[in-house]
PDB file of N, CA and C in Angstrom:
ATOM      1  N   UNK A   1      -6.702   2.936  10.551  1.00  0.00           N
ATOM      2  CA  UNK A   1      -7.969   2.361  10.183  1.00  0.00           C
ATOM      3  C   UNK A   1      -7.778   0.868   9.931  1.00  0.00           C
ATOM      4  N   UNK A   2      -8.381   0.316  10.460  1.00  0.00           N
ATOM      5  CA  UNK A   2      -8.395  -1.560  10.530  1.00  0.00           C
ATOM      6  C   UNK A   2      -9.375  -1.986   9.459  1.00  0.00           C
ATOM      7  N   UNK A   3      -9.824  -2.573   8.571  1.00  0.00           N
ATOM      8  CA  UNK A   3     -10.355  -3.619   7.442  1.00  0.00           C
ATOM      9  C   UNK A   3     -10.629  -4.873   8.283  1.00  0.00           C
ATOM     10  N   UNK A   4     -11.181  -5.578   8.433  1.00  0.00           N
ATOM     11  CA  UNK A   4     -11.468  -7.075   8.247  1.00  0.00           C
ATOM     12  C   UNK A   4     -12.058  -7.853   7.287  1.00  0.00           C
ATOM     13  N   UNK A   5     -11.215  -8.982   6.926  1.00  0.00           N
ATOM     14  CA  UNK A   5     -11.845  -9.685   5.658  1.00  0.00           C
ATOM     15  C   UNK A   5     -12.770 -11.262   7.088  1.00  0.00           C
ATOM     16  N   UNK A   6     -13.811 -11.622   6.660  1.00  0.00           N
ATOM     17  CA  UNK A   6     -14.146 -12.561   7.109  1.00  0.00           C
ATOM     18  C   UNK A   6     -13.672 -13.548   7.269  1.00  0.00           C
ATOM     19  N   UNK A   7     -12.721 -14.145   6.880  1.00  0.00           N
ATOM     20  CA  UNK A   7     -11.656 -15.260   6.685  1.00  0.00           C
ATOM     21  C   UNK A   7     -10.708 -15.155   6.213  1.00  0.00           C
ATOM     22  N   UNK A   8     -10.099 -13.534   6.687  1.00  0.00           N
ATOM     23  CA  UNK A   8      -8.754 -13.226   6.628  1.00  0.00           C
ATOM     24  C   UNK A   8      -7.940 -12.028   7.484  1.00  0.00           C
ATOM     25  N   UNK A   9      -7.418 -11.776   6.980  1.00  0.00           N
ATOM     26  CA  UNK A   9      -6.555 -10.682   7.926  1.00  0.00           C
ATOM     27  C   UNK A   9      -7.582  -9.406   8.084  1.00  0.00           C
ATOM     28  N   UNK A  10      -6.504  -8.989   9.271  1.00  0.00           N
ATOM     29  CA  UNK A  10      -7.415  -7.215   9.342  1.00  0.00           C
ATOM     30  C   UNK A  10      -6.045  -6.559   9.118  1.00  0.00           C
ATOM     31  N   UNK A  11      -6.414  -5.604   7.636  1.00  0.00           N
ATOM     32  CA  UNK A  11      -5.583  -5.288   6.881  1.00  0.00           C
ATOM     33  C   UNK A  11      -5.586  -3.489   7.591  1.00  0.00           C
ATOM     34  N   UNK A  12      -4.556  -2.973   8.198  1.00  0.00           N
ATOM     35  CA  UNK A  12      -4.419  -1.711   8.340  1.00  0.00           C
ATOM     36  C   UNK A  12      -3.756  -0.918   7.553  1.00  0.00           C
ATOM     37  N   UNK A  13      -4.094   0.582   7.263  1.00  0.00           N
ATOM     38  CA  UNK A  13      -3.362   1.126   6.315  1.00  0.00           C
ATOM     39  C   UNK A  13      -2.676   2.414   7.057  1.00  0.00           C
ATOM     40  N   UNK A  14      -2.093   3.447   6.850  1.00  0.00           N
ATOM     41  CA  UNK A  14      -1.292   4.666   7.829  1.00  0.00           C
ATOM     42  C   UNK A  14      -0.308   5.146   6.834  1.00  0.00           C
ATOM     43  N   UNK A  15      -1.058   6.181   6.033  1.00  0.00           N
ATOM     44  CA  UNK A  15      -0.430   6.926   5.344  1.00  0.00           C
ATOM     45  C   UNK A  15      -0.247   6.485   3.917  1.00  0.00           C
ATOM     46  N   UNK A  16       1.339   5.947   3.468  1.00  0.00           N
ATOM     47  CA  UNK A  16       1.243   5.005   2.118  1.00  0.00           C
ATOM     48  C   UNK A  16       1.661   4.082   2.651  1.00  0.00           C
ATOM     49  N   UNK A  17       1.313   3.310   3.843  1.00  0.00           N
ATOM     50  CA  UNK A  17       1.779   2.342   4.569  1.00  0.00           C
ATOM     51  C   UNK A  17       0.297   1.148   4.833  1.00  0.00           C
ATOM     52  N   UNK A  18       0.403   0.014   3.874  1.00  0.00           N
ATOM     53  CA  UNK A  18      -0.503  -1.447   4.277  1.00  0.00           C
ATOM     54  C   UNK A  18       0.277  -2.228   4.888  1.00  0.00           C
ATOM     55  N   UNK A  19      -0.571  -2.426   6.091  1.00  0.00           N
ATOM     56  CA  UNK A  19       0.429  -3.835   6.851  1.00  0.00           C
ATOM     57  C   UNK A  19      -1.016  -4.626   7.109  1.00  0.00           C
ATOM     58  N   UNK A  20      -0.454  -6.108   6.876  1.00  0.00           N
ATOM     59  CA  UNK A  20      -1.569  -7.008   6.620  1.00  0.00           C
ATOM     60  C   UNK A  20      -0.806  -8.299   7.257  1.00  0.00           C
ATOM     61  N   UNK A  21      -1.470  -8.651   8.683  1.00  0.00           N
ATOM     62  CA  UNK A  21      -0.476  -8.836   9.608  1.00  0.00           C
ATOM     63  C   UNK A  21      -0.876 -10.704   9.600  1.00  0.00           C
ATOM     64  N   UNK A  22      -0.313 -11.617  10.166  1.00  0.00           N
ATOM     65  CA  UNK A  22      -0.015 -12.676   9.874  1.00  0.00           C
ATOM     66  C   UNK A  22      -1.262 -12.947  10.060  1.00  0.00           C
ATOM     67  N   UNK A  23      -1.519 -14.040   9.268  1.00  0.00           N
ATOM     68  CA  UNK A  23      -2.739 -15.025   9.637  1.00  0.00           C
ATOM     69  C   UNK A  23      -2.247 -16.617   8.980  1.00  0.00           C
ATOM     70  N   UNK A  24      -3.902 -17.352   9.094  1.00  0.00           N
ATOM     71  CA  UNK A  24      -3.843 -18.583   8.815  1.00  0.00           C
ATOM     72  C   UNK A  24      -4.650 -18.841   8.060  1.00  0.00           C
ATOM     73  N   UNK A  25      -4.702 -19.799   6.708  1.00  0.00           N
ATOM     74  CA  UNK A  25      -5.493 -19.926   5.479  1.00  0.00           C
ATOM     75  C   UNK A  25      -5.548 -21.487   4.876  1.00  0.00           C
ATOM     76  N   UNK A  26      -5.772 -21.873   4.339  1.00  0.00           N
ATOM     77  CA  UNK A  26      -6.374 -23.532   3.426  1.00  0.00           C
ATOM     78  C   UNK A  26      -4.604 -23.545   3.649  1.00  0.00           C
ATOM     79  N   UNK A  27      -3.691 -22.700   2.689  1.00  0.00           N
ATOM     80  CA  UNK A  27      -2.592 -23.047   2.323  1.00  0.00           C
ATOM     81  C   UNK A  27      -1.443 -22.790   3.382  1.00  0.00           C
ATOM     82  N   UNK A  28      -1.800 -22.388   4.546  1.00  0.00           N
ATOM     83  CA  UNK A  28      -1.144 -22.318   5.528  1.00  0.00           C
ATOM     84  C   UNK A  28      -0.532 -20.853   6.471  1.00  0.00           C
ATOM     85  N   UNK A  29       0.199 -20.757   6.577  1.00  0.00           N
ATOM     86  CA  UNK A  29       0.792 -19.196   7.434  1.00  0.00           C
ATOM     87  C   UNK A  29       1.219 -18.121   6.576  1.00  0.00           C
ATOM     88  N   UNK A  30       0.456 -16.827   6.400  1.00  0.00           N
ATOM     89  CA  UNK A  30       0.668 -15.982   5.792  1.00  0.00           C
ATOM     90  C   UNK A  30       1.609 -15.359   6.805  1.00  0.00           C
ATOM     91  N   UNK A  31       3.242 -14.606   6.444  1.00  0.00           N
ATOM     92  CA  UNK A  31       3.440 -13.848   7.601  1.00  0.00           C
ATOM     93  C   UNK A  31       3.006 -12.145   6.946  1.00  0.00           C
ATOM     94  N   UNK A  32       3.184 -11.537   8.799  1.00  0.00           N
ATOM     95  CA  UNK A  32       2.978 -10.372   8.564  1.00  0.00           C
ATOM     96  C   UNK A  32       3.577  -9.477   7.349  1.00  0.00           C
ATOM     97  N   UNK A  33       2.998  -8.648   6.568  1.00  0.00           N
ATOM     98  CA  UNK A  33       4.336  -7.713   6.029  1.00  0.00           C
ATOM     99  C   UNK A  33       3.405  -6.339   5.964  1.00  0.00           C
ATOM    100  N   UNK A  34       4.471  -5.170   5.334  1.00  0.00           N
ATOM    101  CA  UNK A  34       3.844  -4.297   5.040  1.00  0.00           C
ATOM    102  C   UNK A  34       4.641  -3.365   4.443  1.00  0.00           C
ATOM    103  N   UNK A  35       3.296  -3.227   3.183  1.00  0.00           N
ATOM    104  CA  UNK A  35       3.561  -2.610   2.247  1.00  0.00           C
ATOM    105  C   UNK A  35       3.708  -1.413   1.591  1.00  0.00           C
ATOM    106  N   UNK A  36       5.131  -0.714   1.737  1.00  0.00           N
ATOM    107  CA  UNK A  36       5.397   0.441   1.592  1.00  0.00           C
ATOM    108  C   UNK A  36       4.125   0.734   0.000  1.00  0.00           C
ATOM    109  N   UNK A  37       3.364   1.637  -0.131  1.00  0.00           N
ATOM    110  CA  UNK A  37       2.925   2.159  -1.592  1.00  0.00           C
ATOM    111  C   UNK A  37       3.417   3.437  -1.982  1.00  0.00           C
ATOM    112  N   UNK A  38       4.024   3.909  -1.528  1.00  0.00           N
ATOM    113  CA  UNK A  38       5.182   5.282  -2.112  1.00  0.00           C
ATOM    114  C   UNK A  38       5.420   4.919  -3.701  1.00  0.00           C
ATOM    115  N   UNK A  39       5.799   3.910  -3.904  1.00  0.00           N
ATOM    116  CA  UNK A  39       6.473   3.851  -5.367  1.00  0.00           C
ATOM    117  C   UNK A  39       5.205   3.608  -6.555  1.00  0.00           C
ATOM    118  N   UNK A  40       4.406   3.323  -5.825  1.00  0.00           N
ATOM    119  CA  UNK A  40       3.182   3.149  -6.307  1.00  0.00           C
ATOM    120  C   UNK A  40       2.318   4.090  -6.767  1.00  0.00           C
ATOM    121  N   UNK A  41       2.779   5.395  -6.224  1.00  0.00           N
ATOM    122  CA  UNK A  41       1.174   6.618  -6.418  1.00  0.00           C
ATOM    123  C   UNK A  41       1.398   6.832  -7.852  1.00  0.00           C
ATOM    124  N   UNK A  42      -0.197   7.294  -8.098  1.00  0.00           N
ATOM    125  CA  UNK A  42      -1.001   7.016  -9.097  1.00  0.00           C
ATOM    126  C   UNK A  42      -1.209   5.909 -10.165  1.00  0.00           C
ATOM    127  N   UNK A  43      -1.104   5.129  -9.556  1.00  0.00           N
ATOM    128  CA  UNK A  43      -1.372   3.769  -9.927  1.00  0.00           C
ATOM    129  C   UNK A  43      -2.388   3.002  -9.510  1.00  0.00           C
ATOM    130  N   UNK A  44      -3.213   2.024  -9.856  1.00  0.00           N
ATOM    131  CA  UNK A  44      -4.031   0.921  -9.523  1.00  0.00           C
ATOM    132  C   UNK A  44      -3.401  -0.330  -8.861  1.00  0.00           C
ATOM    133  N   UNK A  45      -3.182  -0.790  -8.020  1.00  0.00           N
ATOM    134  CA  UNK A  45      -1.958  -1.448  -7.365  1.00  0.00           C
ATOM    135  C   UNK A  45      -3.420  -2.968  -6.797  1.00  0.00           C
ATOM    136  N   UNK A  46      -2.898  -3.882  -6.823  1.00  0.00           N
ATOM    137  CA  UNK A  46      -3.791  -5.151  -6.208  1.00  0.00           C
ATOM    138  C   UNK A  46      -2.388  -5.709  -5.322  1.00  0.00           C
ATOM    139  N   UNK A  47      -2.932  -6.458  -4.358  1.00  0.00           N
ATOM    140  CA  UNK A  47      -1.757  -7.115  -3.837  1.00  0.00           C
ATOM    141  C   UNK A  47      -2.384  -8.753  -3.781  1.00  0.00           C
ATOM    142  N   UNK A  48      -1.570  -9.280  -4.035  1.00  0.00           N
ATOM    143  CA  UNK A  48      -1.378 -10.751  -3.779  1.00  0.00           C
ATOM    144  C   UNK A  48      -0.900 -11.543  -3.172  1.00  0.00           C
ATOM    145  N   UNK A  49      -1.030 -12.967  -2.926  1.00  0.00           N
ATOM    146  CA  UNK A  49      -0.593 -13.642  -1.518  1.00  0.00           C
ATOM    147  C   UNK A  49      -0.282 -14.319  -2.624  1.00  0.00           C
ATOM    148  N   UNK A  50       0.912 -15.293  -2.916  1.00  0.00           N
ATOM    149  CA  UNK A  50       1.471 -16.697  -3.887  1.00  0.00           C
ATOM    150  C   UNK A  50       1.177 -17.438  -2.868  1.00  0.00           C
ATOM    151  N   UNK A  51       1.518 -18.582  -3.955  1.00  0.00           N
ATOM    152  CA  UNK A  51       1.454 -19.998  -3.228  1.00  0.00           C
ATOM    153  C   UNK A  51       2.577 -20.523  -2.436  1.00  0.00           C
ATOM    154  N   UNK A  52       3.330 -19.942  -2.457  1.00  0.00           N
ATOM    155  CA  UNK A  52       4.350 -19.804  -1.281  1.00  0.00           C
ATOM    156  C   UNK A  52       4.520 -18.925   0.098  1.00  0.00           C
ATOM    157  N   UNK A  53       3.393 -18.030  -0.431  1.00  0.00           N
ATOM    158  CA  UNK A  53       3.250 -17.473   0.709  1.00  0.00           C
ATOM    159  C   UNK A  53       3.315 -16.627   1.442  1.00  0.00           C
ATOM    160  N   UNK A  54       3.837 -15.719   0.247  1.00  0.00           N
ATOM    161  CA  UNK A  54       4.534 -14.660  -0.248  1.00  0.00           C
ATOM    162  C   UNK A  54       3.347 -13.317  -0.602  1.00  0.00           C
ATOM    163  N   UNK A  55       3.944 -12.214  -0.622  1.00  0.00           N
ATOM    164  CA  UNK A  55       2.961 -10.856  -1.144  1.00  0.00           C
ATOM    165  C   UNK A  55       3.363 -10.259  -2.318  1.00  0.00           C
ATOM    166  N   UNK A  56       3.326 -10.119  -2.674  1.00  0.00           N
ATOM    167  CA  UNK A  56       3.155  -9.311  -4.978  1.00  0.00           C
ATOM    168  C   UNK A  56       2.449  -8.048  -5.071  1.00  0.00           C
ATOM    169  N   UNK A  57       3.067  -7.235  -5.756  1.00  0.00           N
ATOM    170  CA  UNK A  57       2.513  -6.508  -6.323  1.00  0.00           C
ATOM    171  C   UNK A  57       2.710  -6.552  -7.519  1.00  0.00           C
ATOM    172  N   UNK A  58       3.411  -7.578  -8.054  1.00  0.00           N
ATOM    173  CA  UNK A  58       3.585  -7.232  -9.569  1.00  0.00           C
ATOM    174  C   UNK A  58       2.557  -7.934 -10.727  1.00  0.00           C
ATOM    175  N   UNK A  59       2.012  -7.409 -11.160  1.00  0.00           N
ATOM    176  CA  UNK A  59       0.827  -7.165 -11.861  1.00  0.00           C
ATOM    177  C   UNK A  59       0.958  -8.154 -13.153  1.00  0.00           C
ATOM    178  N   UNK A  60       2.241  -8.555 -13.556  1.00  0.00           N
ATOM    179  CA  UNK A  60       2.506  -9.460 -14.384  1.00  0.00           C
ATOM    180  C   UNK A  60       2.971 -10.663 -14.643  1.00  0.00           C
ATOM    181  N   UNK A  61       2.342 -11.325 -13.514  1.00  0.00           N
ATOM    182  CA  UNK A  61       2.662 -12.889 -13.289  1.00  0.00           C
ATOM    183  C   UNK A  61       1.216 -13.551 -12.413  1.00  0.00           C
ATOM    184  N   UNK A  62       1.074 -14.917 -12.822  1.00  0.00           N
ATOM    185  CA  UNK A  62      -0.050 -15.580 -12.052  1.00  0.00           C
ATOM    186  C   UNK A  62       0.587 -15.840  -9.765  1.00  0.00           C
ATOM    187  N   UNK A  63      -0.958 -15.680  -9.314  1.00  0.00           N
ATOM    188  CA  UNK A  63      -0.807 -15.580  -8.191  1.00  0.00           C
ATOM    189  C   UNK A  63      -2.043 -16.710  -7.652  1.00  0.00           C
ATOM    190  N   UNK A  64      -1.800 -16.843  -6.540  1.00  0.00           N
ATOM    191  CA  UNK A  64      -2.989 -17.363  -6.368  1.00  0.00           C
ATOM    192  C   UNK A  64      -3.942 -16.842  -5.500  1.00  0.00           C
ATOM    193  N   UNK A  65      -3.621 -16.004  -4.584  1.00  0.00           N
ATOM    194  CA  UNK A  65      -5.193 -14.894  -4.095  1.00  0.00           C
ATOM    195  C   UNK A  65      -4.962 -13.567  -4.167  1.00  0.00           C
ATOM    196  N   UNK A  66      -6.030 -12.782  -4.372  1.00  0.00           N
ATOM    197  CA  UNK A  66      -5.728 -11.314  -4.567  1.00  0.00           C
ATOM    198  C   UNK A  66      -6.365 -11.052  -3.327  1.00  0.00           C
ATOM    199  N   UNK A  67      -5.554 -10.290  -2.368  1.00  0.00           N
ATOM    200  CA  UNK A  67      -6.282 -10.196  -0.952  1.00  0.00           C
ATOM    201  C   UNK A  67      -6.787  -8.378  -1.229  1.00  0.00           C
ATOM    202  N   UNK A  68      -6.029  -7.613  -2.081  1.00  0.00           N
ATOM    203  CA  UNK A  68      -6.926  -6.185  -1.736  1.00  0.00           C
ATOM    204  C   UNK A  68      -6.699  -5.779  -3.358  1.00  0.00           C
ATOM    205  N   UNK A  69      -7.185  -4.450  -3.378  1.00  0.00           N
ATOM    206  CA  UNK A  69      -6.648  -3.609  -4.565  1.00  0.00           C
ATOM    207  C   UNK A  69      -7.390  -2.330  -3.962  1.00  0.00           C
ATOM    208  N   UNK A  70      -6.487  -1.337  -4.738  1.00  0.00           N
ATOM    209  CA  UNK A  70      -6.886   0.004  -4.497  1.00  0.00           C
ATOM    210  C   UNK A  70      -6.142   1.034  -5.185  1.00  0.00           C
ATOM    211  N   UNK A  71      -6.649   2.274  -5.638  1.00  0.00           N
ATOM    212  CA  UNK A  71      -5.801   2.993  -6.157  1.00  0.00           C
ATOM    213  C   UNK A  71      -5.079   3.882  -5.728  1.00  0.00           C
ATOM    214  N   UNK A  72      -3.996   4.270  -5.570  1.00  0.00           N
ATOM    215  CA  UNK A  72      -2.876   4.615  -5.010  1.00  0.00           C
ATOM    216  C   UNK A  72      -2.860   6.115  -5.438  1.00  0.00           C
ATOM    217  N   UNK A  73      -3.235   7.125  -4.746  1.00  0.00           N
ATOM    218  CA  UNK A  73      -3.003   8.725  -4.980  1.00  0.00           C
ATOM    219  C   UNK A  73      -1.941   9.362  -5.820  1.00  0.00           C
ATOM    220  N   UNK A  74      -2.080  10.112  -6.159  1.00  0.00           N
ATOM    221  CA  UNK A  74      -0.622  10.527  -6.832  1.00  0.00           C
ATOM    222  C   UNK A  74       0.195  11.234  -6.095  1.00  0.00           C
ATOM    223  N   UNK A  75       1.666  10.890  -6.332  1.00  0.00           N
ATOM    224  CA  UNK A  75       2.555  11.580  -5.015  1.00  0.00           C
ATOM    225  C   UNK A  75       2.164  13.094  -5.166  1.00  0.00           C
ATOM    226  N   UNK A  76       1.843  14.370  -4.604  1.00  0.00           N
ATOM    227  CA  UNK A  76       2.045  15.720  -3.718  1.00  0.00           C
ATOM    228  C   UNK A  76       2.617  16.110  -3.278  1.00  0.00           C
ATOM    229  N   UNK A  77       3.473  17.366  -3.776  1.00  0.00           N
ATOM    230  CA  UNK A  77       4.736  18.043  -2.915  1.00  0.00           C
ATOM    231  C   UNK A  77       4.176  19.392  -2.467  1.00  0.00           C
ATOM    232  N   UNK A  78       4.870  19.594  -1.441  1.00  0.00           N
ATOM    233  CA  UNK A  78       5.159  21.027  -1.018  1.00  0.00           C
ATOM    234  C   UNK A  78       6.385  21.590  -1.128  1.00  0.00           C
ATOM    235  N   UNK A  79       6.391  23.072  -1.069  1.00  0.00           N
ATOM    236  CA  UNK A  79       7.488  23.797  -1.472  1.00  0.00           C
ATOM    237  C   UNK A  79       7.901  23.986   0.360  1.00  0.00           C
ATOM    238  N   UNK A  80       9.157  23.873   0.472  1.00  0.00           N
ATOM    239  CA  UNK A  80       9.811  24.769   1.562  1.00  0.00           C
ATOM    240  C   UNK A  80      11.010  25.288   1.723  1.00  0.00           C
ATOM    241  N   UNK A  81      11.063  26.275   2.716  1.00  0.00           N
ATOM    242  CA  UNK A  81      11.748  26.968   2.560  1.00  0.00           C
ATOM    243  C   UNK A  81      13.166  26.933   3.576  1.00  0.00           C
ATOM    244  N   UNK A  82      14.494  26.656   3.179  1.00  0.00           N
ATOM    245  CA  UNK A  82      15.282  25.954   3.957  1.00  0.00           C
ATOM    246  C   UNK A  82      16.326  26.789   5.147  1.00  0.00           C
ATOM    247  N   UNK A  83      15.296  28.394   5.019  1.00  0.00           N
ATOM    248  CA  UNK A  83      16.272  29.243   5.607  1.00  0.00           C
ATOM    249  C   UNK A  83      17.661  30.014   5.117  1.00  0.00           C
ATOM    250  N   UNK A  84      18.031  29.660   3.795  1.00  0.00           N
ATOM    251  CA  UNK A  84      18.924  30.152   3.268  1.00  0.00           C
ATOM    252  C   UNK A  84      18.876  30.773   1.965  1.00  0.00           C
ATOM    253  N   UNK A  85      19.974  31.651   1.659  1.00  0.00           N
ATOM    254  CA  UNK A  85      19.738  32.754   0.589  1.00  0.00           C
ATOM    255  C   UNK A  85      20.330  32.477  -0.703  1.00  0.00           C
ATOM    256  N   UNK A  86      20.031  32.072  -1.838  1.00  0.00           N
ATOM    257  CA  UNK A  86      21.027  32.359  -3.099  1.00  0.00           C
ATOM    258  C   UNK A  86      21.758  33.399  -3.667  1.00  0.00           C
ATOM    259  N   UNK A  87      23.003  33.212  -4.235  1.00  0.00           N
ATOM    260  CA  UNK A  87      23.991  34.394  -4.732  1.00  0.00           C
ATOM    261  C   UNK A  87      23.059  35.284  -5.328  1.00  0.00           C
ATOM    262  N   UNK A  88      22.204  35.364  -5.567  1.00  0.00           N
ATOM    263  CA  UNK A  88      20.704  36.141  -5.867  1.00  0.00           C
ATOM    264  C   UNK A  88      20.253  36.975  -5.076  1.00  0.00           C
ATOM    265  N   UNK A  89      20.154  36.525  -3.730  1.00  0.00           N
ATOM    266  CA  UNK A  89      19.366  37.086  -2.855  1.00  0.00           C
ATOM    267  C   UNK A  89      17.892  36.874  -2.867  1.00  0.00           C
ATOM    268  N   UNK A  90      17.845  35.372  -3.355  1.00  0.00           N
ATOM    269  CA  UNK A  90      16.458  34.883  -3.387  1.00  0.00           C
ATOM    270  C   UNK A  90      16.335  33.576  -2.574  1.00  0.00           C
ATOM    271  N   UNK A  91      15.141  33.302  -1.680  1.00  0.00           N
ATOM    272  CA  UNK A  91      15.390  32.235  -0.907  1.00  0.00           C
ATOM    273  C   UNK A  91      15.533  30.848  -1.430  1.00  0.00           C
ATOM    274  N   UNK A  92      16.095  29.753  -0.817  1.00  0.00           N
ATOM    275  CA  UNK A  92      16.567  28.762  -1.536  1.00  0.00           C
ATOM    276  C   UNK A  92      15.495  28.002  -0.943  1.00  0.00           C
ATOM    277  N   UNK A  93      14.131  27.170  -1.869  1.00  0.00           N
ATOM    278  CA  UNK A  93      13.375  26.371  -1.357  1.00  0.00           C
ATOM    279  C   UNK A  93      13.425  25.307  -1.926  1.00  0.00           C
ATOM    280  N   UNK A  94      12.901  24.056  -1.411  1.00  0.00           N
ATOM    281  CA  UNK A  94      13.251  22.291  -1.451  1.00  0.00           C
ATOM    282  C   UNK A  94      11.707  22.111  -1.665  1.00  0.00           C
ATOM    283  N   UNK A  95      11.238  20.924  -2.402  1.00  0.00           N
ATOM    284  CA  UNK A  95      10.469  20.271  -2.367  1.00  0.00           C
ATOM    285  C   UNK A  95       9.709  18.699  -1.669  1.00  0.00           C
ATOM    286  N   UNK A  96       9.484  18.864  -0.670  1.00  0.00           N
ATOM    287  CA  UNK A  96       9.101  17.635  -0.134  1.00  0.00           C
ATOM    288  C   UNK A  96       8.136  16.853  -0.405  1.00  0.00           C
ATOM    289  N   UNK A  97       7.969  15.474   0.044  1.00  0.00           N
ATOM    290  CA  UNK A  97       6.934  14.763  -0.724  1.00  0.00           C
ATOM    291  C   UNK A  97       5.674  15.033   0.868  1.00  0.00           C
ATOM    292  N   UNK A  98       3.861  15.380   0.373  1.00  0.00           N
ATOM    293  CA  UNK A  98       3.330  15.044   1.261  1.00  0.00           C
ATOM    294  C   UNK A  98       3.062  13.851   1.296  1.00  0.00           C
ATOM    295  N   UNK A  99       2.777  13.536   2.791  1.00  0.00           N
ATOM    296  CA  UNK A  99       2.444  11.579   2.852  1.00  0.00           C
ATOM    297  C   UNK A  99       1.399  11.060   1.924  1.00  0.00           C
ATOM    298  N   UNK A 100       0.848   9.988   1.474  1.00  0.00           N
ATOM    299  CA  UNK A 100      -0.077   9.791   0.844  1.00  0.00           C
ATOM    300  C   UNK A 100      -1.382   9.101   2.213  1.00  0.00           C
ATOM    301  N   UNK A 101      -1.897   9.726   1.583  1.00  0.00           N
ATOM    302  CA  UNK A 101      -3.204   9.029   2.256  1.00  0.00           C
ATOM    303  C   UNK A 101      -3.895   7.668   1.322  1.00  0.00           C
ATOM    304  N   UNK A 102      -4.274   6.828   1.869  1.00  0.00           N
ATOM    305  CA  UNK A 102      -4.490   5.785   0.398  1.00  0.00           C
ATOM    306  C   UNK A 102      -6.349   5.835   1.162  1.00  0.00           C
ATOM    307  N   UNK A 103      -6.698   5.349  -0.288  1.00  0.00           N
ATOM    308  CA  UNK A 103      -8.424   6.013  -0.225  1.00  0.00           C
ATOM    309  C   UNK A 103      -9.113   4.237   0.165  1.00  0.00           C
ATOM    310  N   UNK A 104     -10.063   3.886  -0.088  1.00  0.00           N
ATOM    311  CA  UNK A 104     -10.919   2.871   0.398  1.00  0.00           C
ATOM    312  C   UNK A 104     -10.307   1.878  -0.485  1.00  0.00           C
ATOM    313  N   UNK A 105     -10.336   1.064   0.650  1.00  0.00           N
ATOM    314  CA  UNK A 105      -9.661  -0.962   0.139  1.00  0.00           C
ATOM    315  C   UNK A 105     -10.666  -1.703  -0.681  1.00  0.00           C
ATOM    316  N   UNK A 106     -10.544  -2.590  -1.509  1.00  0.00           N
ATOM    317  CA  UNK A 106     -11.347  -3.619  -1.879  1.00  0.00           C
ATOM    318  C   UNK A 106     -10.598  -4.567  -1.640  1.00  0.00           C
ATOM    319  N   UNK A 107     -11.242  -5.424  -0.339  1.00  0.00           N
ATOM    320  CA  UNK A 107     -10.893  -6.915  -0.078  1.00  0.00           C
ATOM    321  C   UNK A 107     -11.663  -8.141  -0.671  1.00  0.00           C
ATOM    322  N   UNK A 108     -10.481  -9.099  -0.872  1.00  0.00           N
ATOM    323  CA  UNK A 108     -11.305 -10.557  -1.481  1.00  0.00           C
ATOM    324  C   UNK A 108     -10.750 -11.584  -0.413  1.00  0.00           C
ATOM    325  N   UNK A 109     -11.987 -12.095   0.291  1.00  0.00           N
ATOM    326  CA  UNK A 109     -12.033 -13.147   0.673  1.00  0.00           C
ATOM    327  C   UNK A 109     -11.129 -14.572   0.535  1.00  0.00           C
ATOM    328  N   UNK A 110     -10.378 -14.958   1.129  1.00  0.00           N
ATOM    329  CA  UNK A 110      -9.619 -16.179   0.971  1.00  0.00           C
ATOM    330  C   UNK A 110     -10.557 -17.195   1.078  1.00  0.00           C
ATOM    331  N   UNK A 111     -11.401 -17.845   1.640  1.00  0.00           N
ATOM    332  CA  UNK A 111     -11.916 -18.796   1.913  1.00  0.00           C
ATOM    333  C   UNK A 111     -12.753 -18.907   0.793  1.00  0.00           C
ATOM    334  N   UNK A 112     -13.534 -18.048   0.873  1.00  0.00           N
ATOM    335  CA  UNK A 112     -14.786 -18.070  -0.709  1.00  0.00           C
ATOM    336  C   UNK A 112     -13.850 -17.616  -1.083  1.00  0.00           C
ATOM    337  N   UNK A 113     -13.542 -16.647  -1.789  1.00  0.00           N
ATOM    338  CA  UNK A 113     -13.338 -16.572  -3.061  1.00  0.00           C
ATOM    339  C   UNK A 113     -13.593 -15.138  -3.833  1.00  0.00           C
ATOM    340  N   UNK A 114     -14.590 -14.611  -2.773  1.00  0.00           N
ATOM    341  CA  UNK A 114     -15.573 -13.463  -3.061  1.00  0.00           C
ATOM    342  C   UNK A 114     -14.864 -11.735  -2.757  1.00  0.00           C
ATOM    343  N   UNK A 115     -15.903 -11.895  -2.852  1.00  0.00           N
ATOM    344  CA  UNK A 115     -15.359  -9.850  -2.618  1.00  0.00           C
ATOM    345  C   UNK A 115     -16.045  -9.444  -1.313  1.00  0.00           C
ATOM    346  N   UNK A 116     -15.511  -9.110  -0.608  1.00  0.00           N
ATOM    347  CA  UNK A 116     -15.804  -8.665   1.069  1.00  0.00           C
ATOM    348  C   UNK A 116     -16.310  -6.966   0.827  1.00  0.00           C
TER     349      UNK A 116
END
């Protein structure tokens, strides 16, 4: 699923995966990156661009644009089963993580200022 901000990137997301791919702004060349949110679920997560040029997620320092925010699902496991037996005779099952799906973006505008 593709996002467009009006005077900024078109921010795609795929799974717990944001990639918010290079563009150009007042302060110059954003490069591409993308942002694993795995470590993130169930959290409120914003991302930020610094004045260097750079992307943030960390919630406790000044930035200078907030390009999205959104809240981040909580990780979901499933049980499976690995084919093998315990000295029990009970099956031996693993827990995997399901992918996260991340729910609707809120983008802010670089140029204004605003909320897209």
């Amino acid at each position: 699923m593709k996002i467009t901000l009006k005077n900024g990137p078109k921010i795609t997301k795929n799974k717990n995966k944001l990639t918010i791919p290079s563009f150009v702004c007042k302060r110059g060349i954003a490069p591409e990156v993308v942002i694993d949110l795995a470590p993130h679920a169930g959290e409120y997560v914003r991302v930020w661009l610094d004045e260097n040029m750079t992307y943030s997620t960390d919630k406790h320092k000044n930035h200078y644009w907030q390009v999205a925010e959104l809240q981040v699902p909580a990780q979901m496991y499933q049980s499976k089963k690995t084919g093998k037996i315990d000295e029990h005779g009970f099956p031996i099952t693993i827990s995997e993580p399901i992918p996260l799906e991340l729910p609707e973006i809120r983008l802010f505008d670089i140029e204004e200022g605003g909320i897209v």
